[in-house]
C-alpha atoms as a PDB file:
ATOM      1  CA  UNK A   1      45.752  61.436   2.112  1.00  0.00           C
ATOM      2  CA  UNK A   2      42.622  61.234   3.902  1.00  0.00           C
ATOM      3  CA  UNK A   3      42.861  59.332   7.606  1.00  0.00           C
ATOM      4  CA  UNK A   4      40.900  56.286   7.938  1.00  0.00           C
ATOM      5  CA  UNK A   5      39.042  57.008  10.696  1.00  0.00           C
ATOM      6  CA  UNK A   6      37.447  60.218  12.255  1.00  0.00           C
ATOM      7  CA  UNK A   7      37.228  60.372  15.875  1.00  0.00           C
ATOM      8  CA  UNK A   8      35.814  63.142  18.388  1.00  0.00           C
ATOM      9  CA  UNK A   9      35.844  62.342  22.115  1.00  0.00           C
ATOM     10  CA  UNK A  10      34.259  63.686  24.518  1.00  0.00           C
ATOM     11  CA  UNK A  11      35.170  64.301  27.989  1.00  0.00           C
ATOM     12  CA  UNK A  12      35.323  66.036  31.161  1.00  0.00           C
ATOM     13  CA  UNK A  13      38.668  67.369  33.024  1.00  0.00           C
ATOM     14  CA  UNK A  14      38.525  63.766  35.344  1.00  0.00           C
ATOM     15  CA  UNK A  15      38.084  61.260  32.530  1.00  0.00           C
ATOM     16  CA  UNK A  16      39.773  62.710  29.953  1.00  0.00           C
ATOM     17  CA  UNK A  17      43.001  60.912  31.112  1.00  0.00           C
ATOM     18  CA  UNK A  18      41.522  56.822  31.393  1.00  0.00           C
ATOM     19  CA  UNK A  19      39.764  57.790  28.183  1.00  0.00           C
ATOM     20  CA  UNK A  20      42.405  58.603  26.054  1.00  0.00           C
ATOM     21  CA  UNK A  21      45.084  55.926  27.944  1.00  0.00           C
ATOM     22  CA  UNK A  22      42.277  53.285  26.751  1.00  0.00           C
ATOM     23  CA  UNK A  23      41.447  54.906  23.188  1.00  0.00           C
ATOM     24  CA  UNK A  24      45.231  54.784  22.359  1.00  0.00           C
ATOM     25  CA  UNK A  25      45.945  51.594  23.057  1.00  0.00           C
ATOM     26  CA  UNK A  26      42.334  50.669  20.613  1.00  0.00           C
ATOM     27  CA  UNK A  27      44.379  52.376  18.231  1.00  0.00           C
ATOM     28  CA  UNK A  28      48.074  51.175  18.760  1.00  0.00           C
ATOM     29  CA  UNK A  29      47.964  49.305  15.624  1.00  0.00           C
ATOM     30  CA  UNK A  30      47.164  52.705  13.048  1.00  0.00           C
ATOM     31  CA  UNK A  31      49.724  54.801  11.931  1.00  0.00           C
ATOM     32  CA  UNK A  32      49.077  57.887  13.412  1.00  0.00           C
ATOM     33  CA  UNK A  33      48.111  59.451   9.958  1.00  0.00           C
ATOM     34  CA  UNK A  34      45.356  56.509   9.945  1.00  0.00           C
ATOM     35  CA  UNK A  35      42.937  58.941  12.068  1.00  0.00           C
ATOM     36  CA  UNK A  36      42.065  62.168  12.945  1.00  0.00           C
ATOM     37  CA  UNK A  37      40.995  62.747  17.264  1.00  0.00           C
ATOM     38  CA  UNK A  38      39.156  66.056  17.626  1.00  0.00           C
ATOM     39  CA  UNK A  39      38.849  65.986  21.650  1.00  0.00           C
ATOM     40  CA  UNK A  40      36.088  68.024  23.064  1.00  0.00           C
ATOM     41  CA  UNK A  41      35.947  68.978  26.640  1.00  0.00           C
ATOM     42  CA  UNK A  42      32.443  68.740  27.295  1.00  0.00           C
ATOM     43  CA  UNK A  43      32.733  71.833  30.440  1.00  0.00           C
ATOM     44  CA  UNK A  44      34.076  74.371  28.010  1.00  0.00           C
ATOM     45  CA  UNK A  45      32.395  73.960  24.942  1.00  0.00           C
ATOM     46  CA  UNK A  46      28.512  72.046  25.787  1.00  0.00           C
ATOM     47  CA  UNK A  47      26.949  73.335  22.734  1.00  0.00           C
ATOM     48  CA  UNK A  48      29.089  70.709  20.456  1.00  0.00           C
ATOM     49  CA  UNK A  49      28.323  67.624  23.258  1.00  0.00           C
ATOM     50  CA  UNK A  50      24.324  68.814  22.950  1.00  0.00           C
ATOM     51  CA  UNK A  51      24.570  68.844  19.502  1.00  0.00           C
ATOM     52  CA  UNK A  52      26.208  65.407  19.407  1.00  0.00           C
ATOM     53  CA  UNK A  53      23.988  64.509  21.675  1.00  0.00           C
ATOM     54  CA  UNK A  54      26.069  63.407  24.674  1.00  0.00           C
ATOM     55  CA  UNK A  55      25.031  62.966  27.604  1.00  0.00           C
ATOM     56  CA  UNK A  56      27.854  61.088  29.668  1.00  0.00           C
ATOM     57  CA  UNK A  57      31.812  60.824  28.975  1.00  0.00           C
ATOM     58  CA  UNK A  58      33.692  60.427  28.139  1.00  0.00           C
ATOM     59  CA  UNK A  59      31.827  59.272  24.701  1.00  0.00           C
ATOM     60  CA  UNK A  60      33.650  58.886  21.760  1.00  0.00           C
ATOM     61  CA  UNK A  61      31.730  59.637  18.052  1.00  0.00           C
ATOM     62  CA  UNK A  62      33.290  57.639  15.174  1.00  0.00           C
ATOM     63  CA  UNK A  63      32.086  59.699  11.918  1.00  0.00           C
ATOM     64  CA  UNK A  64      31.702  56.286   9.847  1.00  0.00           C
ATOM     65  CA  UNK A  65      30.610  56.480   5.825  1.00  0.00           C
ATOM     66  CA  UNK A  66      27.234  55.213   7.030  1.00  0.00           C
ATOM     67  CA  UNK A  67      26.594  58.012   9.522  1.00  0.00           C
ATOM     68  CA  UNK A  68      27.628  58.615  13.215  1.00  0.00           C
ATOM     69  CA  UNK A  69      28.347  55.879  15.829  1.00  0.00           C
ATOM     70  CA  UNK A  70      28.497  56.639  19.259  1.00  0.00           C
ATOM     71  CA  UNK A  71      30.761  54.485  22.122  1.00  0.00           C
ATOM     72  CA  UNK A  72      29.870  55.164  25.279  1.00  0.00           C
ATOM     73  CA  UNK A  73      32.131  52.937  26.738  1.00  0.00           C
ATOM     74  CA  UNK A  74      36.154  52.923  26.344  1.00  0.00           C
ATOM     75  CA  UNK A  75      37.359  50.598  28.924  1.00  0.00           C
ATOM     76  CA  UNK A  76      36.743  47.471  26.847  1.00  0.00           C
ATOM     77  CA  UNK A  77      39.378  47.946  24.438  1.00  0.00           C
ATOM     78  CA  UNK A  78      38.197  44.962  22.249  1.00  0.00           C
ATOM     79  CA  UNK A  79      35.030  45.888  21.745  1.00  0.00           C
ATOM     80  CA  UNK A  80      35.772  49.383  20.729  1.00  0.00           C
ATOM     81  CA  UNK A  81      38.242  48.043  17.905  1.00  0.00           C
ATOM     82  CA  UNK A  82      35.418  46.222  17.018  1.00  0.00           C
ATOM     83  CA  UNK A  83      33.191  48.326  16.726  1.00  0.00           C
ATOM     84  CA  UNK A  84      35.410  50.519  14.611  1.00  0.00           C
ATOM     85  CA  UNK A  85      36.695  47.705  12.491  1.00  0.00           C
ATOM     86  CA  UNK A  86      40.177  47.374  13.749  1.00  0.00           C
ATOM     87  CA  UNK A  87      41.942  43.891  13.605  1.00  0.00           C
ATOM     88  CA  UNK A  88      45.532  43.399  15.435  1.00  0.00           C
END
């Protein structure tokens, strides 16, 4: 079974930790089979944030059937489930 929803995010050694406390609880209400979280640290491997284009973190890429969407912005929890189509 394919997941629902794949996820890269992308962040540095000092944000990696808020970024990932606030992505979780956007995603509290998946099973954890419902998506797939490919985390890239953006200090040991910038050739994948440059070709993702990202130029702050953390940033998060949601690889949507329509193409790419990037969230720049994890701390508002509602509107990240929003933008990835999550309902409680």
């Amino acid at each position: 079974m394919q997941p629902s929803y794949k996820l890269t995010l992308y962040v540095t050694p000092d944000s990696s930790g808020k970024a990932l406390a606030h992505l979780y609880t956007a995603l509290q209400d998946l099973a954890y089979n419902d998506y797939q979280l490919e985390i890239i640290h953006v200090l040991k491997e910038p050739d994948k944030a440059m070709k993702a284009k990202v130029i702050g973190t953390p940033a998060l890429v949601y690889h949507s059937a329509d193409g790419e969407i990037l969230i720049n912005s994890l701390s508002d929890v509602a509107s990240v489930r929003k933008t990835l189509g999550i309902r409680a």
